[in-house]
PDB file of N, CA and C in Angstrom:
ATOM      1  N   UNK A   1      17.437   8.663   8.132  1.00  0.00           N
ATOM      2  CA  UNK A   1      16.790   8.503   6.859  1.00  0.00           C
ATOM      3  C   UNK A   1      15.950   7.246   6.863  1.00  0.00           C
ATOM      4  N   UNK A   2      15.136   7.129   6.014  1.00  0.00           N
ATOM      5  CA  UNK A   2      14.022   6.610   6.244  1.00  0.00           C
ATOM      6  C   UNK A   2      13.609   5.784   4.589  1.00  0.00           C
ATOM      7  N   UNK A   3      13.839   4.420   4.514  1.00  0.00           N
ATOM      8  CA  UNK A   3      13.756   4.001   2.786  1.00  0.00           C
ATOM      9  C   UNK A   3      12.423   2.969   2.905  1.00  0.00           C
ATOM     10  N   UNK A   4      11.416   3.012   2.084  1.00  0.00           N
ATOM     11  CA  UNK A   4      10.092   2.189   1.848  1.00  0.00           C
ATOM     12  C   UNK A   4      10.449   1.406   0.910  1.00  0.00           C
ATOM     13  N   UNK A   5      10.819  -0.022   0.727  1.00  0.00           N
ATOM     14  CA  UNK A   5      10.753  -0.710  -0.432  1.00  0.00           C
ATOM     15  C   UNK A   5       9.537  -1.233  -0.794  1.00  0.00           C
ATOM     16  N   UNK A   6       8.918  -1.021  -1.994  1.00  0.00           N
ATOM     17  CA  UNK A   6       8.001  -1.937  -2.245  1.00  0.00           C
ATOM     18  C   UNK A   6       8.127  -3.254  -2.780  1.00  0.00           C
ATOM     19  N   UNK A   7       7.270  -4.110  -3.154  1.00  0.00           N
ATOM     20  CA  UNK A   7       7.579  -5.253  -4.145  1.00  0.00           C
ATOM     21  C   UNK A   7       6.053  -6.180  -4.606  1.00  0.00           C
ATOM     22  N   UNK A   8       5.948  -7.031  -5.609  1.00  0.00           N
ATOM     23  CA  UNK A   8       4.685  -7.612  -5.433  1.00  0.00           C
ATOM     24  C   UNK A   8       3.816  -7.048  -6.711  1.00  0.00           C
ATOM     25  N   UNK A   9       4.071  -5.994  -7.328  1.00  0.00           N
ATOM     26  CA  UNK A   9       3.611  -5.658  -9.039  1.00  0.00           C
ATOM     27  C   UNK A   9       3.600  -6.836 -10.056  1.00  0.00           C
ATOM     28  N   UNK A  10       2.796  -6.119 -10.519  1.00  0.00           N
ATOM     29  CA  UNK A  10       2.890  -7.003 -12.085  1.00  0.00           C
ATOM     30  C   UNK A  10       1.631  -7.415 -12.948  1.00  0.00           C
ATOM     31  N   UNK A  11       1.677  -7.625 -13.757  1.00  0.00           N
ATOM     32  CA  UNK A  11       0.774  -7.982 -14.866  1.00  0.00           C
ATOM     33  C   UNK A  11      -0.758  -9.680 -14.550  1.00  0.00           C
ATOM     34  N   UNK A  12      -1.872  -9.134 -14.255  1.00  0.00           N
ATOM     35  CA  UNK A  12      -2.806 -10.122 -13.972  1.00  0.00           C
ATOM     36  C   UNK A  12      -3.826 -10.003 -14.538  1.00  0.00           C
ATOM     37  N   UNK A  13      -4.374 -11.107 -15.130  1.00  0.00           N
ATOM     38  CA  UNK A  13      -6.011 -11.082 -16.214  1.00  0.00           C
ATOM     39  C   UNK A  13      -6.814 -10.629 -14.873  1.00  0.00           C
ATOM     40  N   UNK A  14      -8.438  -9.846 -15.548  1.00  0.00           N
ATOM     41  CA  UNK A  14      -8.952  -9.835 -14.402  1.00  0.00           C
ATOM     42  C   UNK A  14      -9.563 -11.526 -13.818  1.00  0.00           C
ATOM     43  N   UNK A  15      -9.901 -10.620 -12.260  1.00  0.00           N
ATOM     44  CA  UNK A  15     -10.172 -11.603 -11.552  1.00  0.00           C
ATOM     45  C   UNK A  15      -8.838 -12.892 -10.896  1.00  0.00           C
ATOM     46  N   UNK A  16      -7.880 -12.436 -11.133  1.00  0.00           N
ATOM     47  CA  UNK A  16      -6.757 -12.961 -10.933  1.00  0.00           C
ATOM     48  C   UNK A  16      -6.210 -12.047  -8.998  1.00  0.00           C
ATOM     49  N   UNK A  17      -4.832 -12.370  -8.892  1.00  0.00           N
ATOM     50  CA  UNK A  17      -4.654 -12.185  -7.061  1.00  0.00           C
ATOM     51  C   UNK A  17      -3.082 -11.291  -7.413  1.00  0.00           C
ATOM     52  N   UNK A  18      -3.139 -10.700  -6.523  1.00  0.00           N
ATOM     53  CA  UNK A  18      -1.391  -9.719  -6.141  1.00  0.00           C
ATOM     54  C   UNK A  18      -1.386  -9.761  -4.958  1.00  0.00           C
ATOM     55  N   UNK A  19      -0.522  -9.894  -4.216  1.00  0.00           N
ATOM     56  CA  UNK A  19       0.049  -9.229  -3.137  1.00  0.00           C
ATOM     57  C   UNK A  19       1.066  -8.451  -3.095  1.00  0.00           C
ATOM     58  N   UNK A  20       0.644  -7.271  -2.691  1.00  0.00           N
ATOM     59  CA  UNK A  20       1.921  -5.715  -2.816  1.00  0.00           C
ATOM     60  C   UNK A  20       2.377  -6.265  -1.289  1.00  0.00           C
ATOM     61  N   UNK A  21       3.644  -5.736  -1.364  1.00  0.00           N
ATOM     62  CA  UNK A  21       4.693  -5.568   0.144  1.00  0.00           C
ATOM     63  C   UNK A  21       5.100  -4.429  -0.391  1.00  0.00           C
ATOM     64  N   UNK A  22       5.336  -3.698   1.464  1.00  0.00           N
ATOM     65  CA  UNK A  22       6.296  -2.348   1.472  1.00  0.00           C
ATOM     66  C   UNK A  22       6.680  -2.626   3.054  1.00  0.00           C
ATOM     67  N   UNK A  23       7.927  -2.746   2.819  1.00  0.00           N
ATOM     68  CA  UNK A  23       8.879  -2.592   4.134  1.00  0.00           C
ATOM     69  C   UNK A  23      10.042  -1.417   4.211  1.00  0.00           C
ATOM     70  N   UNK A  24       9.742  -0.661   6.048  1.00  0.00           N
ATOM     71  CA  UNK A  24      10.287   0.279   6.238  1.00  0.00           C
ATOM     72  C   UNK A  24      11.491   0.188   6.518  1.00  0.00           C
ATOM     73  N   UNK A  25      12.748   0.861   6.357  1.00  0.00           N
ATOM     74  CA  UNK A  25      13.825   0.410   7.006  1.00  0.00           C
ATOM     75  C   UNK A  25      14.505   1.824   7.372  1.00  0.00           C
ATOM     76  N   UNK A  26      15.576   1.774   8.176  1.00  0.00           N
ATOM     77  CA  UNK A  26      16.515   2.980   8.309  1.00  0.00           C
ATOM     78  C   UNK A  26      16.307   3.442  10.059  1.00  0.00           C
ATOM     79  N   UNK A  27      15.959   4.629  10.317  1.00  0.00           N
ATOM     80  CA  UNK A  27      16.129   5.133  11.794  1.00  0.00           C
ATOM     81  C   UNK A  27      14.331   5.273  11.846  1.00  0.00           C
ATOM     82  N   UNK A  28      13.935   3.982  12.823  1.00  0.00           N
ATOM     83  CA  UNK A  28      12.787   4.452  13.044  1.00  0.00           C
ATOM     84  C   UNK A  28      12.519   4.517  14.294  1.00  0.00           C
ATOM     85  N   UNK A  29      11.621   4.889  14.743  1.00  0.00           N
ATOM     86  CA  UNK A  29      11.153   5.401  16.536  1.00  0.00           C
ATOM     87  C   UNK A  29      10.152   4.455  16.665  1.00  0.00           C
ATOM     88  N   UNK A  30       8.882   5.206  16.067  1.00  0.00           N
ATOM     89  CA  UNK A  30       7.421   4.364  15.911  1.00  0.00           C
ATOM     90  C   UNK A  30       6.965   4.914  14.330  1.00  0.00           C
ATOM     91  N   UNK A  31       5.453   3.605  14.362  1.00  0.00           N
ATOM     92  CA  UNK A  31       5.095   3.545  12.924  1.00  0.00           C
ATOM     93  C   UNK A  31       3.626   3.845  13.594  1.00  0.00           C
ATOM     94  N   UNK A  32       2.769   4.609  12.683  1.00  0.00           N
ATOM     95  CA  UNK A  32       1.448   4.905  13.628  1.00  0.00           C
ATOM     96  C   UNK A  32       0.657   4.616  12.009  1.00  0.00           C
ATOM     97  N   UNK A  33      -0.139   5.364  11.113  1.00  0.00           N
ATOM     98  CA  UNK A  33      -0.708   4.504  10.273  1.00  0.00           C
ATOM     99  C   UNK A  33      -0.109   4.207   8.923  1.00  0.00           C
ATOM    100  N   UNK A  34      -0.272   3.272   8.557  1.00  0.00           N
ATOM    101  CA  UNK A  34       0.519   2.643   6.871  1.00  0.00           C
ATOM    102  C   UNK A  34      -0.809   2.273   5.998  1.00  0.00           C
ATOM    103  N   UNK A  35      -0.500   2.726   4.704  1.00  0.00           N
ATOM    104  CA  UNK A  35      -1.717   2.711   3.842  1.00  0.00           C
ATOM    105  C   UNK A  35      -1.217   2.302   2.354  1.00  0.00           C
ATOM    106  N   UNK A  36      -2.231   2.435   1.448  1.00  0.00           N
ATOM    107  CA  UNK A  36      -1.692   1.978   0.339  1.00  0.00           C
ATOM    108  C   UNK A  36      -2.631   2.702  -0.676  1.00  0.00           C
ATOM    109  N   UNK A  37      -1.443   3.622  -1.553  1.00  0.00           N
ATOM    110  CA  UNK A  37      -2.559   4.758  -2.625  1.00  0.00           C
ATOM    111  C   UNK A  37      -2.379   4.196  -4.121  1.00  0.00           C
ATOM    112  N   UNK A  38      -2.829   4.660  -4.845  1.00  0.00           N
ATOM    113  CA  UNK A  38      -2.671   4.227  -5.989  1.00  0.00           C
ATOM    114  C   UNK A  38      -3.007   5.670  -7.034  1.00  0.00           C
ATOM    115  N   UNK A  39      -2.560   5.331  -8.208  1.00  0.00           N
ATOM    116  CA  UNK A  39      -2.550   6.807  -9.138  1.00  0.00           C
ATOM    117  C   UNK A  39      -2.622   6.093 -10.472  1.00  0.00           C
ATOM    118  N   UNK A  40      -4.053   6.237 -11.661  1.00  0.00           N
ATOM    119  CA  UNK A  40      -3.912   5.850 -12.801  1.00  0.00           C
ATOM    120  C   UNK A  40      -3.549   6.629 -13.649  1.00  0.00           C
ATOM    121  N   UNK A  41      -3.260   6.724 -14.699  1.00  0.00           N
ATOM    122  CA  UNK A  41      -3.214   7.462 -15.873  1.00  0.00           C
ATOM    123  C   UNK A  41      -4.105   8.721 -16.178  1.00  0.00           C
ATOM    124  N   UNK A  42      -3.620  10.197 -15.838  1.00  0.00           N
ATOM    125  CA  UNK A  42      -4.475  11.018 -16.121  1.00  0.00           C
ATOM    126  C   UNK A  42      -5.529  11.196 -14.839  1.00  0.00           C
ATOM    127  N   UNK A  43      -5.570  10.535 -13.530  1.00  0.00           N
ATOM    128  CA  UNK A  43      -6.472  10.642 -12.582  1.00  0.00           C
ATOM    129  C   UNK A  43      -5.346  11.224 -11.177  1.00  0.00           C
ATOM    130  N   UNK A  44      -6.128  11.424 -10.124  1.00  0.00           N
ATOM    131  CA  UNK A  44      -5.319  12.030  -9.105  1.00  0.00           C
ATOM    132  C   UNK A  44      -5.070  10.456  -8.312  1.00  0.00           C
ATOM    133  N   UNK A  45      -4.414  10.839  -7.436  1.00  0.00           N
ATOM    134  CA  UNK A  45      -3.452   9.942  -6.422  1.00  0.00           C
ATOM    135  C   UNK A  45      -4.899   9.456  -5.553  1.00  0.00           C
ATOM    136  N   UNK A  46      -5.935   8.214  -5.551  1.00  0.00           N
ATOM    137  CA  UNK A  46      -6.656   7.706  -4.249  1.00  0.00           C
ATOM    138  C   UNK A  46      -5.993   6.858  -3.417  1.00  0.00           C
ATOM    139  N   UNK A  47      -6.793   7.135  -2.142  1.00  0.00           N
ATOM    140  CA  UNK A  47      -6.434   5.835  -1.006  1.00  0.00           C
ATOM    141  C   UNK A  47      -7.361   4.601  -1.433  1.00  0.00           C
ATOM    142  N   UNK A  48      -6.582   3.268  -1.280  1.00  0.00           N
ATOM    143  CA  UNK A  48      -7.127   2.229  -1.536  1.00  0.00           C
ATOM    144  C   UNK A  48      -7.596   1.732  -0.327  1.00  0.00           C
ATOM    145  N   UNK A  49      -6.602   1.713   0.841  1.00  0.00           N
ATOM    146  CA  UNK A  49      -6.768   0.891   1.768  1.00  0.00           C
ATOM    147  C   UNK A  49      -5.732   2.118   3.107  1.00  0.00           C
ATOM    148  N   UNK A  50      -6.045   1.669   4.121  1.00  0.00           N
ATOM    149  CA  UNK A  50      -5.416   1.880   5.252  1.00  0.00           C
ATOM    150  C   UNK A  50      -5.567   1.205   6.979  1.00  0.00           C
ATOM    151  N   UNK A  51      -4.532   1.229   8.079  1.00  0.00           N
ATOM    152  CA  UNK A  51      -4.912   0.879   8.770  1.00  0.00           C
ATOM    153  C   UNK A  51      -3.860   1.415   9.685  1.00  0.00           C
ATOM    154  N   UNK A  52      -4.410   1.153  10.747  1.00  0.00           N
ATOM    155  CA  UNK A  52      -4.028   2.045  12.261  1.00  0.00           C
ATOM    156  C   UNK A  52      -3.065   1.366  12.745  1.00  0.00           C
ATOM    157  N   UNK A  53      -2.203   2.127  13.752  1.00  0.00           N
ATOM    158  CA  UNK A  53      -1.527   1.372  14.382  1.00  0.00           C
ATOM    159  C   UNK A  53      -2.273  -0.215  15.483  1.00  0.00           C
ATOM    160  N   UNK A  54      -3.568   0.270  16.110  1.00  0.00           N
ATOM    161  CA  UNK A  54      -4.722  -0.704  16.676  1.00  0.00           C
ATOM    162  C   UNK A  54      -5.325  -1.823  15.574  1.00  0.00           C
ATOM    163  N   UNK A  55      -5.202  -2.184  14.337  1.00  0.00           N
ATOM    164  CA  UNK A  55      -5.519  -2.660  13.698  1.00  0.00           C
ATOM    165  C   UNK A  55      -6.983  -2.195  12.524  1.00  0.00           C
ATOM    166  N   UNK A  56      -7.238  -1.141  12.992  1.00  0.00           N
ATOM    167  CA  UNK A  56      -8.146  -0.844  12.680  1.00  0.00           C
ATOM    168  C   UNK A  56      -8.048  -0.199  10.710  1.00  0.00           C
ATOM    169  N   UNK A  57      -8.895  -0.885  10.407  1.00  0.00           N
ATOM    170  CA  UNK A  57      -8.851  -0.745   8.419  1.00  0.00           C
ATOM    171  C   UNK A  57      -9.757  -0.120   7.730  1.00  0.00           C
ATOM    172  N   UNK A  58      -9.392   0.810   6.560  1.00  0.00           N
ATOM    173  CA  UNK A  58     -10.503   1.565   6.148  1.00  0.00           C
ATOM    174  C   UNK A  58     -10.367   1.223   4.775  1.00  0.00           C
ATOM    175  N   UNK A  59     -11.426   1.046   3.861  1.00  0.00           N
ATOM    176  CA  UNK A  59     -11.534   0.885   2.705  1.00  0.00           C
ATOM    177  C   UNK A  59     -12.272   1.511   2.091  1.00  0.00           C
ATOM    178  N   UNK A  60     -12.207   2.309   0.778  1.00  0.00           N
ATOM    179  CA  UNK A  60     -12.906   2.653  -0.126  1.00  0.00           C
ATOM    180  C   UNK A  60     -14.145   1.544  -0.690  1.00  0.00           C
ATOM    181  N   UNK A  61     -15.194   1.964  -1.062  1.00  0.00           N
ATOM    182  CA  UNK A  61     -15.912   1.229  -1.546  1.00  0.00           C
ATOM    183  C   UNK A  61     -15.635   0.168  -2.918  1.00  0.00           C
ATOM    184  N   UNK A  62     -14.782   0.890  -3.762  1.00  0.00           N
ATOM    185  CA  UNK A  62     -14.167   0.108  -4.769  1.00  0.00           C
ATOM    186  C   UNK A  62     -13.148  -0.556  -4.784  1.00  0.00           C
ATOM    187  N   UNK A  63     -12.980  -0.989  -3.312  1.00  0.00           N
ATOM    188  CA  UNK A  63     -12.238  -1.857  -3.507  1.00  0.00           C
ATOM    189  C   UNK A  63     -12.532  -2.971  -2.342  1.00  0.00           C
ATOM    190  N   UNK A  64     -13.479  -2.700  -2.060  1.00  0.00           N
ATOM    191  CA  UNK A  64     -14.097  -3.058  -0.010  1.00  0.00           C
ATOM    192  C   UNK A  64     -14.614  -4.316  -0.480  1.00  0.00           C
ATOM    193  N   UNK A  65     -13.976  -5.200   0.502  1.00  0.00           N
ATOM    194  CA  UNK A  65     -14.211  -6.804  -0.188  1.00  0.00           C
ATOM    195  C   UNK A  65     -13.442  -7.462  -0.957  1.00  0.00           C
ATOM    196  N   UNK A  66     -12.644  -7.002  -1.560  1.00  0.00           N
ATOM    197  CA  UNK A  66     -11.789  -7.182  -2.280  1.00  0.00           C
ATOM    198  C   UNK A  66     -10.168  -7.089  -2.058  1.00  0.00           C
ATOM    199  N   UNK A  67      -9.547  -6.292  -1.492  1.00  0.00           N
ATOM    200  CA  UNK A  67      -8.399  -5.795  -0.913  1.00  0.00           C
ATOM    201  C   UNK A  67      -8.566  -5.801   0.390  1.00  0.00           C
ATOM    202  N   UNK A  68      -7.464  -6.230   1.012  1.00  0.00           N
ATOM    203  CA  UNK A  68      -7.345  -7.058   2.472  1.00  0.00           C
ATOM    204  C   UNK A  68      -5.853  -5.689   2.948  1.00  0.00           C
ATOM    205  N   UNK A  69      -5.697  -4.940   3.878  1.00  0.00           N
ATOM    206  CA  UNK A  69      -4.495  -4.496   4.459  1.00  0.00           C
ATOM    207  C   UNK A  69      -4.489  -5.555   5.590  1.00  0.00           C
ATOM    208  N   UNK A  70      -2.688  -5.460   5.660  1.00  0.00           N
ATOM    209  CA  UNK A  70      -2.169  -5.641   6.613  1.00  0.00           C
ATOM    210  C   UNK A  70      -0.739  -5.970   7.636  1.00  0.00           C
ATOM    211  N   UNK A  71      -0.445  -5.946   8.196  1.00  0.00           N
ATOM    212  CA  UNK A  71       0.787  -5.305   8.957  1.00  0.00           C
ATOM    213  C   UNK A  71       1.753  -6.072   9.659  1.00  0.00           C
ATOM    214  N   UNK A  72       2.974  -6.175   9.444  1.00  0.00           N
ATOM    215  CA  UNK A  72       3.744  -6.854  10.373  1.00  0.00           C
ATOM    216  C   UNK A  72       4.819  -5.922  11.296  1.00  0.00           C
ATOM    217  N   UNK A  73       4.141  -5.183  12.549  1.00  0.00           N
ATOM    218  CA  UNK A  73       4.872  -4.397  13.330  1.00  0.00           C
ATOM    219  C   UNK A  73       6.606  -4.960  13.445  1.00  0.00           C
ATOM    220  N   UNK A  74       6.859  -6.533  13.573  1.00  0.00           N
ATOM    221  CA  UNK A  74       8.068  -6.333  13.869  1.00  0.00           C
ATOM    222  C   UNK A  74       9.050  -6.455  12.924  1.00  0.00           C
ATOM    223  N   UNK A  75       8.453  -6.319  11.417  1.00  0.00           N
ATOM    224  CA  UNK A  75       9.013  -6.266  10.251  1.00  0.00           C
ATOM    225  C   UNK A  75       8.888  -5.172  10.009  1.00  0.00           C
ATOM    226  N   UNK A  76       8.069  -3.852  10.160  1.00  0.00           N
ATOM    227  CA  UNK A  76       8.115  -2.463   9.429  1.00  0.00           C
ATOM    228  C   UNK A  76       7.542  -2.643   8.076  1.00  0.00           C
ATOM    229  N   UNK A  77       6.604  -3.616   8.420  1.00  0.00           N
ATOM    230  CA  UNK A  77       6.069  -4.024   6.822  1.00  0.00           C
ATOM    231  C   UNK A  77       4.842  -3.795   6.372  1.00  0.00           C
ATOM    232  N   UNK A  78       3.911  -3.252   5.716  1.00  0.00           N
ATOM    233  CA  UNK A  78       2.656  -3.444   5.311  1.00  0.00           C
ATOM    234  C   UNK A  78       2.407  -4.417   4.091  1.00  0.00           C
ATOM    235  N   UNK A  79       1.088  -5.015   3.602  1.00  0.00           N
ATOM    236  CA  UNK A  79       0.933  -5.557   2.804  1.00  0.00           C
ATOM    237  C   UNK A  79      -0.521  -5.351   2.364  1.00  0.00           C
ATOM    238  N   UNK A  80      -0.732  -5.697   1.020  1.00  0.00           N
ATOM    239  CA  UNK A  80      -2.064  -5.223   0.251  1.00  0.00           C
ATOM    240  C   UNK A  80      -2.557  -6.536  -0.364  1.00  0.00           C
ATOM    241  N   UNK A  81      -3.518  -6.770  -0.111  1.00  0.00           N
ATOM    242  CA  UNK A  81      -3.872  -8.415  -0.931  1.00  0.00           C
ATOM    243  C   UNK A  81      -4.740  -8.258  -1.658  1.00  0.00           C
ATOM    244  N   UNK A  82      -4.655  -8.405  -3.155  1.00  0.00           N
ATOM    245  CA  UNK A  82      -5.672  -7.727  -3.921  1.00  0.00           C
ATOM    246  C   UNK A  82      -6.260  -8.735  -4.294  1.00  0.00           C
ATOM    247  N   UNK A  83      -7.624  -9.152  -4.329  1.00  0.00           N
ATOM    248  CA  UNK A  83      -7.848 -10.454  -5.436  1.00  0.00           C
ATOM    249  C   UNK A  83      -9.227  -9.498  -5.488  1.00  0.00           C
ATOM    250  N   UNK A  84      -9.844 -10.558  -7.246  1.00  0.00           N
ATOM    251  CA  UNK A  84     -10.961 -10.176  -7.686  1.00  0.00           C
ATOM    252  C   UNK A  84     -10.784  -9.068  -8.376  1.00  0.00           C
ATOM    253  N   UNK A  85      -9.431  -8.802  -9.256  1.00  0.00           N
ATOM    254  CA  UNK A  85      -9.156  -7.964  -9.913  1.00  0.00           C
ATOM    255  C   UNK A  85      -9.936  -7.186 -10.763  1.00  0.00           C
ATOM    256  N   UNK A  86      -9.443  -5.872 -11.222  1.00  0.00           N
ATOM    257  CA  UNK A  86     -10.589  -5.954 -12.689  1.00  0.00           C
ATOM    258  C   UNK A  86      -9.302  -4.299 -13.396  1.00  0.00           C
ATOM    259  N   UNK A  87      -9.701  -4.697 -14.357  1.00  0.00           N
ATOM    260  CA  UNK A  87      -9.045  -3.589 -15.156  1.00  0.00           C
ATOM    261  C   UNK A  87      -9.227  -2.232 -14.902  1.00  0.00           C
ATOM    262  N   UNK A  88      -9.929  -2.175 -14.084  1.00  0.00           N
ATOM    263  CA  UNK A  88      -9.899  -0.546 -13.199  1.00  0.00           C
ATOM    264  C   UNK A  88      -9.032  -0.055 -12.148  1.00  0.00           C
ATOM    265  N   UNK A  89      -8.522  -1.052 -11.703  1.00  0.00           N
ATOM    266  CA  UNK A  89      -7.407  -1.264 -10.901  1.00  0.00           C
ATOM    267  C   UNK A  89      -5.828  -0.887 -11.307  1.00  0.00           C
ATOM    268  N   UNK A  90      -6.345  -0.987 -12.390  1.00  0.00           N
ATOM    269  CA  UNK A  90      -4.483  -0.713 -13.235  1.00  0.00           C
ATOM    270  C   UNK A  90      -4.120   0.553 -12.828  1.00  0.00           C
ATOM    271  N   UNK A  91      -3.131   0.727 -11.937  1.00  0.00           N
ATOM    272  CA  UNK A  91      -2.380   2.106 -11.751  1.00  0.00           C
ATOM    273  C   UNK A  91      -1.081   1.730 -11.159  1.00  0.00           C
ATOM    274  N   UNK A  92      -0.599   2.962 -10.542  1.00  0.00           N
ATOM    275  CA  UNK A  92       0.615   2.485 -10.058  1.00  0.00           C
ATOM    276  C   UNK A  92       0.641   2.689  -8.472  1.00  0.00           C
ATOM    277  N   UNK A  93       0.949   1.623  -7.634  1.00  0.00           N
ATOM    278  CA  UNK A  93       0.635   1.849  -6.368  1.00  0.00           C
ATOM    279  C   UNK A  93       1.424   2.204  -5.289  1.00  0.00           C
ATOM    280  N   UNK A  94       1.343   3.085  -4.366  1.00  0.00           N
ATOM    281  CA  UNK A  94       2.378   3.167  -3.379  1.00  0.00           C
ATOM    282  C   UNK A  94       1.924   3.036  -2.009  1.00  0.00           C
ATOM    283  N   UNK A  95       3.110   2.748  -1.321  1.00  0.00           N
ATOM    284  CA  UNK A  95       2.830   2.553   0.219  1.00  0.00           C
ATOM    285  C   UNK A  95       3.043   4.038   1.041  1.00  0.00           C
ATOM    286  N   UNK A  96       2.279   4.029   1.940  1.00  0.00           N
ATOM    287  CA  UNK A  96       2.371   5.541   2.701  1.00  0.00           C
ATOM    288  C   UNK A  96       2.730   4.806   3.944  1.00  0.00           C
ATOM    289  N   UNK A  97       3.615   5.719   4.829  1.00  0.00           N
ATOM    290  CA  UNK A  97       3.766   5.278   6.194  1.00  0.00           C
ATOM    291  C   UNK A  97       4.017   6.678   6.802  1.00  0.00           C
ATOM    292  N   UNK A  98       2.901   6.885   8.145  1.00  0.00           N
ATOM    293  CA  UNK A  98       3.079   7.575   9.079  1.00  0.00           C
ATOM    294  C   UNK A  98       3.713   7.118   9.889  1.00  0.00           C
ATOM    295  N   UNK A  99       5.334   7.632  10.013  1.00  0.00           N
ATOM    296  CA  UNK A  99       5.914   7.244  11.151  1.00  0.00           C
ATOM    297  C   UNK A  99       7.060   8.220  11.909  1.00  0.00           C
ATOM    298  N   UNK A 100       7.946   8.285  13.207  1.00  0.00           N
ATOM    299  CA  UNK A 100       8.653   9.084  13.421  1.00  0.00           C
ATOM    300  C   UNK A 100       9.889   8.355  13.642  1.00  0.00           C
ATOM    301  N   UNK A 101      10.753   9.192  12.751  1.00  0.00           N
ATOM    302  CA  UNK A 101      12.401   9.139  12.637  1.00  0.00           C
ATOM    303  C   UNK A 101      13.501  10.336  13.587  1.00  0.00           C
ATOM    304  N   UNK A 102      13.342   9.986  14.680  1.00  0.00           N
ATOM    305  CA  UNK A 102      14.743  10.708  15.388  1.00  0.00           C
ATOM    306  C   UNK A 102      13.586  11.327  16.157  1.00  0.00           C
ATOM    307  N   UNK A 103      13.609  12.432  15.710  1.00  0.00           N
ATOM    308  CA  UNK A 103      12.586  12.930  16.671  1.00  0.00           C
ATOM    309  C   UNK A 103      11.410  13.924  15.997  1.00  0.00           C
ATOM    310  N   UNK A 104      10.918  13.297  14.449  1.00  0.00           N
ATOM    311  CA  UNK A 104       9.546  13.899  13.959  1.00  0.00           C
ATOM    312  C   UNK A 104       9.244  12.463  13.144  1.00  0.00           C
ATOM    313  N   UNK A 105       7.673  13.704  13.386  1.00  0.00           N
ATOM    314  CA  UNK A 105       6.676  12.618  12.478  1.00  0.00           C
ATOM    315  C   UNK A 105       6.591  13.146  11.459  1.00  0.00           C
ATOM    316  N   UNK A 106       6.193  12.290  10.519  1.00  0.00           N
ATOM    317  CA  UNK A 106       6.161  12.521   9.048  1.00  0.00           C
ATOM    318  C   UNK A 106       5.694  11.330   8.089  1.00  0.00           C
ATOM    319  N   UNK A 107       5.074  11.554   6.853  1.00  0.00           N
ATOM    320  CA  UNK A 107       4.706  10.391   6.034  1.00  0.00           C
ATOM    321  C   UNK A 107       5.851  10.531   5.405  1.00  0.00           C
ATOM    322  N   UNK A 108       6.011   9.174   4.978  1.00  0.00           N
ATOM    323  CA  UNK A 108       7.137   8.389   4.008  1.00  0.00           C
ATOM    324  C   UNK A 108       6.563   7.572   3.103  1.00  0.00           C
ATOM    325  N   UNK A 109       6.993   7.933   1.421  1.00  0.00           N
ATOM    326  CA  UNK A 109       6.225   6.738   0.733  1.00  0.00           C
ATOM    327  C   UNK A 109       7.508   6.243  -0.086  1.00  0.00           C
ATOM    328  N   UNK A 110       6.714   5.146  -0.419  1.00  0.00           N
ATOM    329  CA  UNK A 110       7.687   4.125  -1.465  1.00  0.00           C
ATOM    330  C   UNK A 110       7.744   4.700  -2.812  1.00  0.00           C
ATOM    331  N   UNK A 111       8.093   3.919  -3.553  1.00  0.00           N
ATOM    332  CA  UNK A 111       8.631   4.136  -5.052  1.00  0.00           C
ATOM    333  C   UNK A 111       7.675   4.130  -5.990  1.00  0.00           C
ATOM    334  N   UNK A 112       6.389   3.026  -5.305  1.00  0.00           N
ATOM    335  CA  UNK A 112       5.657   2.958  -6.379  1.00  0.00           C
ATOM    336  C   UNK A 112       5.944   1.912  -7.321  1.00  0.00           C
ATOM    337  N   UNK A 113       4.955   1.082  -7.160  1.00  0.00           N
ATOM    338  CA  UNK A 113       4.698  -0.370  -8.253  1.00  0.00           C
ATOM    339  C   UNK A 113       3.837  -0.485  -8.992  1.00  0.00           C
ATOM    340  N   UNK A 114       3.903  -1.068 -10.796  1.00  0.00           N
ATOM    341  CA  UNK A 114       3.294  -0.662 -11.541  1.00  0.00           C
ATOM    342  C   UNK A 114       2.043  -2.478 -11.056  1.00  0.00           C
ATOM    343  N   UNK A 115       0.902  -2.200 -11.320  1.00  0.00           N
ATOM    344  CA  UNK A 115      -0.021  -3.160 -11.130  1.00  0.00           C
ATOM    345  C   UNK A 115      -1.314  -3.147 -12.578  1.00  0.00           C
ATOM    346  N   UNK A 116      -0.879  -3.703 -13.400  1.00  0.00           N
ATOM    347  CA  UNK A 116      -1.377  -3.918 -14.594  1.00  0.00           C
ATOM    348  C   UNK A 116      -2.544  -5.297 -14.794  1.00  0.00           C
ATOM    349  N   UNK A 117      -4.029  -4.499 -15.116  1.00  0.00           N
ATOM    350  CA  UNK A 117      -4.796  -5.751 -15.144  1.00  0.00           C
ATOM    351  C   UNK A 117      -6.127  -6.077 -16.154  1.00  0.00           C
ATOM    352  N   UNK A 118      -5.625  -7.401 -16.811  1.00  0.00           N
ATOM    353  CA  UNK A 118      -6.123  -7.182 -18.777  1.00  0.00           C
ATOM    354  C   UNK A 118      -7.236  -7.830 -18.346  1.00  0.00           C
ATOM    355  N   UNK A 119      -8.390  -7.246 -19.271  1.00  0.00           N
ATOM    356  CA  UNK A 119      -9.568  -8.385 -19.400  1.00  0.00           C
ATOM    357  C   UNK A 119      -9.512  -9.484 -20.192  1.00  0.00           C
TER     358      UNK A 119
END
């Protein structure tokens, strides 16, 4: 079994900073890509950010420049660095991880953290 904690939510005026964490824990093999989605009110689930097992990072335009991924292989950890906030941002965010447990691959996500941001 396979548990994503997140942590790092919470309430910021815009233009203010977060850093989301999500660390993997339980039976893992390998971790190949970890990302970070988000879902507002009434809208579908987007990718914010992602990156490869090689380091390699992809960003949406609305958020490119702004949100930083990145990874600590020997922690099972990803992280999201948000600054330059703005109230469009407010949703609730989760961590995705492509990784294999025992002997499959599969995505695993977290719980989901609420990220609230006032003008």
């Amino acid at each position: 079994q396979v548990q994503l904690v997140e942590s790092g939510g919470g309430s910021v005026q815009a233009g203010g900073s977060l850093r989301l964490s999500c660390e993997a824990s339980g039976i893992i093999v390998s971790i190949n890509k970890m990302g970070w989605f988000r879902q507002a009110p009434g809208k579908q689930r987007e990718m914010v950010a992602s990156i490869t097992d090689l380091g390699n990072t992809n960003y949406p335009v609305s958020v490119k420049g702004r949100f930083t991924i990145s990874r600590d292989n020997a922690k099972n950890t990803v992280y999201l660095q948000m600054n330059r906030l703005r109230p469009e941002d407010t949703a609730v965010y989760y961590c995705n991880i492509f990784l294999k447990s025992l002997s499959r691959w599969g995505d695993s996500w977290g719980q989901g953290t609420q990220v609230t941001v006032s003008s």
